[in-house]
Structure formats: structure tokens, C-alpha cells
C-alpha atoms as a PDB file:
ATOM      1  CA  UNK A   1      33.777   4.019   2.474  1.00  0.00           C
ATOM      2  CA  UNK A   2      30.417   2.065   1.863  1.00  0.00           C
ATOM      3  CA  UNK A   3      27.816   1.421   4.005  1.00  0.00           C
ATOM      4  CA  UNK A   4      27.589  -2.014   5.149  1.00  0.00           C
ATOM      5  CA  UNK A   5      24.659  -4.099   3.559  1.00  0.00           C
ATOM      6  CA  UNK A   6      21.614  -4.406   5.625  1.00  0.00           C
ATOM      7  CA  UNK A   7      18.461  -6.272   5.967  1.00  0.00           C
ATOM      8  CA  UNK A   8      15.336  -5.113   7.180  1.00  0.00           C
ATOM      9  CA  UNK A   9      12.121  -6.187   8.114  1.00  0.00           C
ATOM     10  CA  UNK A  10       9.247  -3.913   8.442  1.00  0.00           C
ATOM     11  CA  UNK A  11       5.566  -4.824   9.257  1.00  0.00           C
ATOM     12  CA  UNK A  12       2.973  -2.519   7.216  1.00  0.00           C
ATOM     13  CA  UNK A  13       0.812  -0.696  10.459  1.00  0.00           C
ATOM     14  CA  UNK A  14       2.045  -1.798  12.743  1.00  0.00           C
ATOM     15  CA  UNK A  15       0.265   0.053  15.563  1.00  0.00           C
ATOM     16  CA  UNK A  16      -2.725  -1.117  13.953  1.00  0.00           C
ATOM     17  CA  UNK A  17      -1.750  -4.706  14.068  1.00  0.00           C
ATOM     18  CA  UNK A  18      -0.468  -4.720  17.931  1.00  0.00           C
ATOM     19  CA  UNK A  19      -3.864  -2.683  18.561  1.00  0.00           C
ATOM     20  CA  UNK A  20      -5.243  -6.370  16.949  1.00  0.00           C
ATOM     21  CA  UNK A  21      -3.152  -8.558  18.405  1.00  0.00           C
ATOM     22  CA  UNK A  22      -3.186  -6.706  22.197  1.00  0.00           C
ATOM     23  CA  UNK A  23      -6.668  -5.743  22.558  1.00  0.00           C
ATOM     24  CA  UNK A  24      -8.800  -7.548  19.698  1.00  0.00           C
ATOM     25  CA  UNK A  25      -9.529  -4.729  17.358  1.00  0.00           C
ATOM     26  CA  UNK A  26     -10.024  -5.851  13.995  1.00  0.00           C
ATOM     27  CA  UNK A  27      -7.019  -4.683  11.385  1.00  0.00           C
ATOM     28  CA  UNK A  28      -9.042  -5.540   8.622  1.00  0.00           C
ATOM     29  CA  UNK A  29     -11.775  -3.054   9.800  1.00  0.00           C
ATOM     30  CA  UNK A  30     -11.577   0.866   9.742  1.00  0.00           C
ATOM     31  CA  UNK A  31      -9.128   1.481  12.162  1.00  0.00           C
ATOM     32  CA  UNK A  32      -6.602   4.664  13.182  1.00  0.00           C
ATOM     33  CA  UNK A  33      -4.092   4.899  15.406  1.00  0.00           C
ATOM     34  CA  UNK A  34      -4.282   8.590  17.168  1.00  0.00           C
ATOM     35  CA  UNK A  35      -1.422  10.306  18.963  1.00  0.00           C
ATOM     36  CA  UNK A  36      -1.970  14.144  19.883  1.00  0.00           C
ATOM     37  CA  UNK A  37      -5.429  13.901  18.227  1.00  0.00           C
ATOM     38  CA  UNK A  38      -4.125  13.428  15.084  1.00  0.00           C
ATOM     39  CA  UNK A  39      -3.948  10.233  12.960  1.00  0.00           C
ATOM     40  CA  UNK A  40      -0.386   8.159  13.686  1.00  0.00           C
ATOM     41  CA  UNK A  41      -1.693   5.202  11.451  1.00  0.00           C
ATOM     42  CA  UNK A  42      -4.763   4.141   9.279  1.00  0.00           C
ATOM     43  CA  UNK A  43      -5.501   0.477   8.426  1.00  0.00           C
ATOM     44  CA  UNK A  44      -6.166  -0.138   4.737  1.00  0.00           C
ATOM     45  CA  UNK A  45      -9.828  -0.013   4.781  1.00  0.00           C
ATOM     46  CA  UNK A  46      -9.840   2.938   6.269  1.00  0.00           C
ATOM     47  CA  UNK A  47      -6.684   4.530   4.146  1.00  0.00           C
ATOM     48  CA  UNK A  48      -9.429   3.443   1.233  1.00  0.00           C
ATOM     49  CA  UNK A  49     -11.930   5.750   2.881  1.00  0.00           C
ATOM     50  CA  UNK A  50      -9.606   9.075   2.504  1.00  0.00           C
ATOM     51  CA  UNK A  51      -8.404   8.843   6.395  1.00  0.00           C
ATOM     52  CA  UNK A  52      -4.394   9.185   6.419  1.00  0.00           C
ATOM     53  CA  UNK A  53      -1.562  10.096   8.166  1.00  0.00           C
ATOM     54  CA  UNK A  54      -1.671  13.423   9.984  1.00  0.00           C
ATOM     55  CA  UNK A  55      -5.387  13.976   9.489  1.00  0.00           C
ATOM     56  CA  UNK A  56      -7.091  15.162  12.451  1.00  0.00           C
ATOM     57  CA  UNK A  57      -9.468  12.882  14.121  1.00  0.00           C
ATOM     58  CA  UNK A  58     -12.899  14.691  13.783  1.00  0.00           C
ATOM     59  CA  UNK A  59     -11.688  14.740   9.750  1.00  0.00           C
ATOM     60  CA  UNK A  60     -11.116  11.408   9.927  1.00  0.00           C
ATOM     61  CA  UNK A  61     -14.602  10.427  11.791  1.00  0.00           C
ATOM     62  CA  UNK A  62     -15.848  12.638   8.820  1.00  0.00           C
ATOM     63  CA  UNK A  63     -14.312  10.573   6.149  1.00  0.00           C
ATOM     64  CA  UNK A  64     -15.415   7.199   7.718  1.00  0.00           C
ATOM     65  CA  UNK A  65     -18.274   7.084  10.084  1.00  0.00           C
ATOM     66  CA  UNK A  66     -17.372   3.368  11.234  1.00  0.00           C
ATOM     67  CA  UNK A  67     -13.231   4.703  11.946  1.00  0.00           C
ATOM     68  CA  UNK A  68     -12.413   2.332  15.187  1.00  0.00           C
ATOM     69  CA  UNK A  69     -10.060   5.010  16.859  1.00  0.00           C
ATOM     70  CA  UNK A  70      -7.357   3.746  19.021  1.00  0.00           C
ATOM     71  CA  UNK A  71      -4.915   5.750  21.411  1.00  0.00           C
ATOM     72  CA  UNK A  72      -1.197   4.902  20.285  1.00  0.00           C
ATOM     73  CA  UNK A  73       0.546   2.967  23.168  1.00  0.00           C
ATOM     74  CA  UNK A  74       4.534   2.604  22.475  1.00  0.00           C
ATOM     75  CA  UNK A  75       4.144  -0.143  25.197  1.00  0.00           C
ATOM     76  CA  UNK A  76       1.782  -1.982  23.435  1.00  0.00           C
ATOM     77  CA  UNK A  77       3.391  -1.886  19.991  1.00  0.00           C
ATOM     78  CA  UNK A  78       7.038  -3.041  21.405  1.00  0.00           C
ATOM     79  CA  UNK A  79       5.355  -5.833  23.739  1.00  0.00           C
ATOM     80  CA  UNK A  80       3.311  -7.014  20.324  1.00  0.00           C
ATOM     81  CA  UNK A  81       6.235  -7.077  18.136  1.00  0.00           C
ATOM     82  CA  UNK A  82       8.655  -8.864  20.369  1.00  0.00           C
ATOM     83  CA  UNK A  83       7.414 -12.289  19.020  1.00  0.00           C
ATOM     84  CA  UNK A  84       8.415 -11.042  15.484  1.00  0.00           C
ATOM     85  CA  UNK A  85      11.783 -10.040  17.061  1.00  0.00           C
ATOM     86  CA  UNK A  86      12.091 -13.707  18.291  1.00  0.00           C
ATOM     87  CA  UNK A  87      10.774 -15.399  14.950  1.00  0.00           C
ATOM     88  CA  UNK A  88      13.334 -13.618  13.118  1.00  0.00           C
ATOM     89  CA  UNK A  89      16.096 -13.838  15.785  1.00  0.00           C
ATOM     90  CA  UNK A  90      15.477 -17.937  15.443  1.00  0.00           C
ATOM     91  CA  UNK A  91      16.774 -17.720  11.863  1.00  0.00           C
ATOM     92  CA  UNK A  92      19.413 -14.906  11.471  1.00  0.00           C
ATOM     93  CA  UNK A  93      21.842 -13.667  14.732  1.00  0.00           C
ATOM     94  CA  UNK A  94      22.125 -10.197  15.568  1.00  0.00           C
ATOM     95  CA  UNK A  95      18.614  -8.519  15.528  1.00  0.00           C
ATOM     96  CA  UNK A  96      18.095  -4.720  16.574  1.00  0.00           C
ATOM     97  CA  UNK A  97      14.969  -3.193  16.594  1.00  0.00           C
ATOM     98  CA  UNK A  98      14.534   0.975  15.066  1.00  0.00           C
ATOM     99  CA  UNK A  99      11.367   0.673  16.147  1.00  0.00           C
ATOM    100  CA  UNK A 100       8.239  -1.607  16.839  1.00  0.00           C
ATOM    101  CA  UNK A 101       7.388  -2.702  13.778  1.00  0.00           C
ATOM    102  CA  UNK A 102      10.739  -2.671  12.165  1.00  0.00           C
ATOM    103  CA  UNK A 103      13.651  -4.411  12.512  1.00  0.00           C
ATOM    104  CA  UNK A 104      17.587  -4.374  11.000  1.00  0.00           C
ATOM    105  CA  UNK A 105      20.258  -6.990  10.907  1.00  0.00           C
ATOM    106  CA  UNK A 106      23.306  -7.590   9.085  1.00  0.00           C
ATOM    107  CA  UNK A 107      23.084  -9.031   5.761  1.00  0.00           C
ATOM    108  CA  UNK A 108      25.300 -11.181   4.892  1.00  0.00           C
ATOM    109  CA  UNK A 109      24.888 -13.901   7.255  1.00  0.00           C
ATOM    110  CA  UNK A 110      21.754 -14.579   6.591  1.00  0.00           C
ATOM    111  CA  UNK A 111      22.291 -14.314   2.738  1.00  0.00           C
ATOM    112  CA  UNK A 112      25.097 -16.390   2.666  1.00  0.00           C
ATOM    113  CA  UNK A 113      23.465 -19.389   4.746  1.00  0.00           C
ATOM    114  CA  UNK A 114      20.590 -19.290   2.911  1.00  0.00           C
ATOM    115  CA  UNK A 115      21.915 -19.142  -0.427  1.00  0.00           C
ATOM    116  CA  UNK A 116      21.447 -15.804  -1.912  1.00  0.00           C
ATOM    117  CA  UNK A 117      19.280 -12.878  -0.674  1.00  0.00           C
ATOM    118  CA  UNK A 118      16.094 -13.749  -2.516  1.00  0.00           C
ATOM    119  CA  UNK A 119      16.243 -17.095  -0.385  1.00  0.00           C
ATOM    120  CA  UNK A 120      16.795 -15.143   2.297  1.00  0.00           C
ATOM    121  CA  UNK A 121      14.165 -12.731   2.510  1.00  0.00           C
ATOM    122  CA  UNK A 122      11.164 -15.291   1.302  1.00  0.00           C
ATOM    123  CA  UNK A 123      12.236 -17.552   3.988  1.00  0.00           C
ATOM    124  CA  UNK A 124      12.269 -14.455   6.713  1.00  0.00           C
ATOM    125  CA  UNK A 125       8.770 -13.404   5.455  1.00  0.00           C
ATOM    126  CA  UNK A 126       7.456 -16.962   6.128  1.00  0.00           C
ATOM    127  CA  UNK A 127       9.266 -17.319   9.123  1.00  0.00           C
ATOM    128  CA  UNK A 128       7.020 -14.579  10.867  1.00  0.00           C
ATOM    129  CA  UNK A 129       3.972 -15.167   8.717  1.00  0.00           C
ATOM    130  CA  UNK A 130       4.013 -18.991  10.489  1.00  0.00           C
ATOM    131  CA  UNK A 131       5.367 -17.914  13.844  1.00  0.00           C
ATOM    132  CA  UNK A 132       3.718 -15.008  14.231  1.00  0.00           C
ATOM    133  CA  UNK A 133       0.271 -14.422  11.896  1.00  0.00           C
ATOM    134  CA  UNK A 134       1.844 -11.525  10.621  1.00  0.00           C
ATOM    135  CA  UNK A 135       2.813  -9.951   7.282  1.00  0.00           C
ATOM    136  CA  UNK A 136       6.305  -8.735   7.022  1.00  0.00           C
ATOM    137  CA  UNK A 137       8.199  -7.241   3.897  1.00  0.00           C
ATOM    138  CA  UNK A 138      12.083  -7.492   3.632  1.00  0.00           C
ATOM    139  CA  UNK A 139      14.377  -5.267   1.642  1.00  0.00           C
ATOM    140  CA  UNK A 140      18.584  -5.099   1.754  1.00  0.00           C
ATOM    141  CA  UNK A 141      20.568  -2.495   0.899  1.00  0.00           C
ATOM    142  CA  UNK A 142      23.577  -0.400   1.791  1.00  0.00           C
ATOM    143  CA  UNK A 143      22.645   0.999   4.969  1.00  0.00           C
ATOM    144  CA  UNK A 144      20.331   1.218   7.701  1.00  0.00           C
ATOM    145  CA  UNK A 145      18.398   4.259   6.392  1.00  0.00           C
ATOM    146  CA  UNK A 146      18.002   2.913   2.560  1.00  0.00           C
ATOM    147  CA  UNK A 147      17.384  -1.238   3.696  1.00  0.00           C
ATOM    148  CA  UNK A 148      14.124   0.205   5.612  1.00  0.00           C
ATOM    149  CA  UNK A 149      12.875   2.299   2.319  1.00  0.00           C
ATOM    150  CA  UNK A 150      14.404  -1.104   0.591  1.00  0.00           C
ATOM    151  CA  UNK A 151      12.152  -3.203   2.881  1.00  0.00           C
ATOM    152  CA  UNK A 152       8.985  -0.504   2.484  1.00  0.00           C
ATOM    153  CA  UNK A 153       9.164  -1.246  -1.084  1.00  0.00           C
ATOM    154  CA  UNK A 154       9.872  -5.004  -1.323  1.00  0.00           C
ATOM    155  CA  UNK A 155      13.277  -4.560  -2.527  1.00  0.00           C
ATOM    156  CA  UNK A 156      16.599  -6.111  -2.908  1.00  0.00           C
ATOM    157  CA  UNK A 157      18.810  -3.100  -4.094  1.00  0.00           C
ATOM    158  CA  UNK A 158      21.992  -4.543  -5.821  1.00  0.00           C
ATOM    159  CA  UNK A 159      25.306  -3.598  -3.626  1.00  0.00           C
ATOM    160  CA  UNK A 160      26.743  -0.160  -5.254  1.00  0.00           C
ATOM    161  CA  UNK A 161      22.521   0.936  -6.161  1.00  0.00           C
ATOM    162  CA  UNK A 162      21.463   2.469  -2.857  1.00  0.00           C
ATOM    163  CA  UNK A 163      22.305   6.275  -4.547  1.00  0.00           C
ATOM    164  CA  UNK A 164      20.473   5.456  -7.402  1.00  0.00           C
ATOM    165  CA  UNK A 165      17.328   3.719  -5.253  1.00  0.00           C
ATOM    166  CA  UNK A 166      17.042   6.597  -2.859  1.00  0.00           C
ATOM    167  CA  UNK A 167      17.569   9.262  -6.040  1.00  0.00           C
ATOM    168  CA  UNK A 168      14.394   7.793  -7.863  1.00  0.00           C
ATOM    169  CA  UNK A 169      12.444   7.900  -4.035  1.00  0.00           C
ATOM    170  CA  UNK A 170       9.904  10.724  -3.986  1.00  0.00           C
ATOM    171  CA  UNK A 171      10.709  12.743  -0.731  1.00  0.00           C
ATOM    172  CA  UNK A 172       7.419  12.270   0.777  1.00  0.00           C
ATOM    173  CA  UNK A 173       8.463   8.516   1.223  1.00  0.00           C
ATOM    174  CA  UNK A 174      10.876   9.346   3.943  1.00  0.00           C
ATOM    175  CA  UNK A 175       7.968  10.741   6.351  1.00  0.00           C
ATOM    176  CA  UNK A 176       5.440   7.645   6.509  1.00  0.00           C
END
């Protein structure tokens, strides 16, 4: 039995972009999100300045004097993303959310009415970028687990590929 095909929608960092859009920090600046004194989530910039995922804050501070460190709030990050929950809910039915920040629906709906699932996704990914100021990334494939990699990536993975898509995925890719 296959896996049903799925779309996702994931927003790169997003703590880091609810930290933004809730209380005003700049994403573009060198920002981490910290949970258990340890870094949850870098913004690019800082990413750029060797702080990443799992790196202990006074490391961090080390690597980039000007880090902006921010306390992770789960409350925050669902109550930021629930606009991007509506924006994509007002184009394709059936919307359930893994976690702030990323979002899965059924595929075929949306990929039929729109015409293929190219169509689908661009329009998606404008759909929040208008209604919400956001940058989103879309990917389909069979399954929950392999649409959010899909999505992580950019990618529309052919019905029947997901093996070979997750084979080629270094491990590591699973954890961020």
C-alpha cells in the first residue's frame, strides 16, 4: 500500500520569524532562538557567523558578538503562524499543522484545481508571501514524513520516487 501524496508547506526559522513578527526583532539580523540554553534556531546572518543548531549559547555569543538571543516561546510561534494557516486554508481545504512553522494537506485537491502541482505550489508560496510577508517553500510527496523533507528542499518528488528521494537524503537532514 502507498502512502497517500502530500503537500507541505514549511517556513525556513520559523521561531526566528514569529520572534519578528511578535516582538519586533529583526530576522535579518543575528538572531538565535534558545531553549535549555542551547541554540533551537539561528537566523541566516547569524548561521553565516558559525552559530547553529545545538550550540550552546556562551559559544554562540563567542561566534557572534552582536547574536540577538531570544527565549523559544511555543505560544508565540503557533499564535504567529496561524495567519499562514489561514492564507493557505483560503486556497486549499483541509490544513493540519505538525508544527508552527509547518504545515500538511492533501495533495491532490489542490493539484488538480490548479492544474498540475507546479501551479500549485507557486501559487501557495505567493499566497502567504502576499497575505502574510512571509517566505514559504512547498514540496509533495508520498507521505507526511518525505512531503516535509520534499518541502525543505523545494521539491516535487514524482509519485512512486519518495524511496529513492529519502535514499539520496543525508541522515543529518532528518534532525534540523
Amino acid at each position: 500500500m502507498t502512502a497517500a501524496r502530500t503537500l507541505a508547506v514549511w517556513c525556513p526559522d520559523w521561531p526566528v520569524i514569529a520572534a519578528e513578527i511578535v516582538d519586533g526583532v529583526a530576522a535579518t539580523g543575528m538572531v538565535a532562538v534558545m531553549h535549555a540554553n542551547r541554540v533551537l534556531v539561528a537566523s541566516p546572518a547569524a548561521r553565516e557567523e558559525g552559530v547553529f543548531r545545538g550550540l550552546r549559547k556562551r559559544e554562540a555569543q563567542g561566534r557572534c558578538l552582536d547574536l540577538v538571543v531570544v527565549e523559544h516561546d511555543p505560544n508565540r510561534d503557533a499564535r504567529a503562524f496561524e495567519p499562514v494557516v489561514g492564507a493557505v486554508a483560503e486556497l486549499a481545504p483541509g490544513v493540519e499543522v505538525v508544527r508552527p512553522g509547518v504545515l500538511v494537506l492533501a495533495a491532490r485537491g489542490p493539484v488538480r484545481y490548479y492544474g498540475g502541482a507546479e501551479v500549485a505550489a507557486e501559487r501557495l508560496v505567493e499566497h502567504v508571501a502576499q497575505e502574510c510577508g512571509v517566505e514559504a517553500q512547498v514540496g509533495i510527496a508520498d507521505g507526511t514524513f518525505a512531503a516535509v523533507l520534499a518541502a525543505r528542499a523545494g521539491r516535487i518528488v514524482g509519485s512512486g520516487e519518495t524511496a529513492a528521494f529519502l535514499a539520496d537524503l543525508n541522515v543529518a537532514a532528518i534532525a534540523r
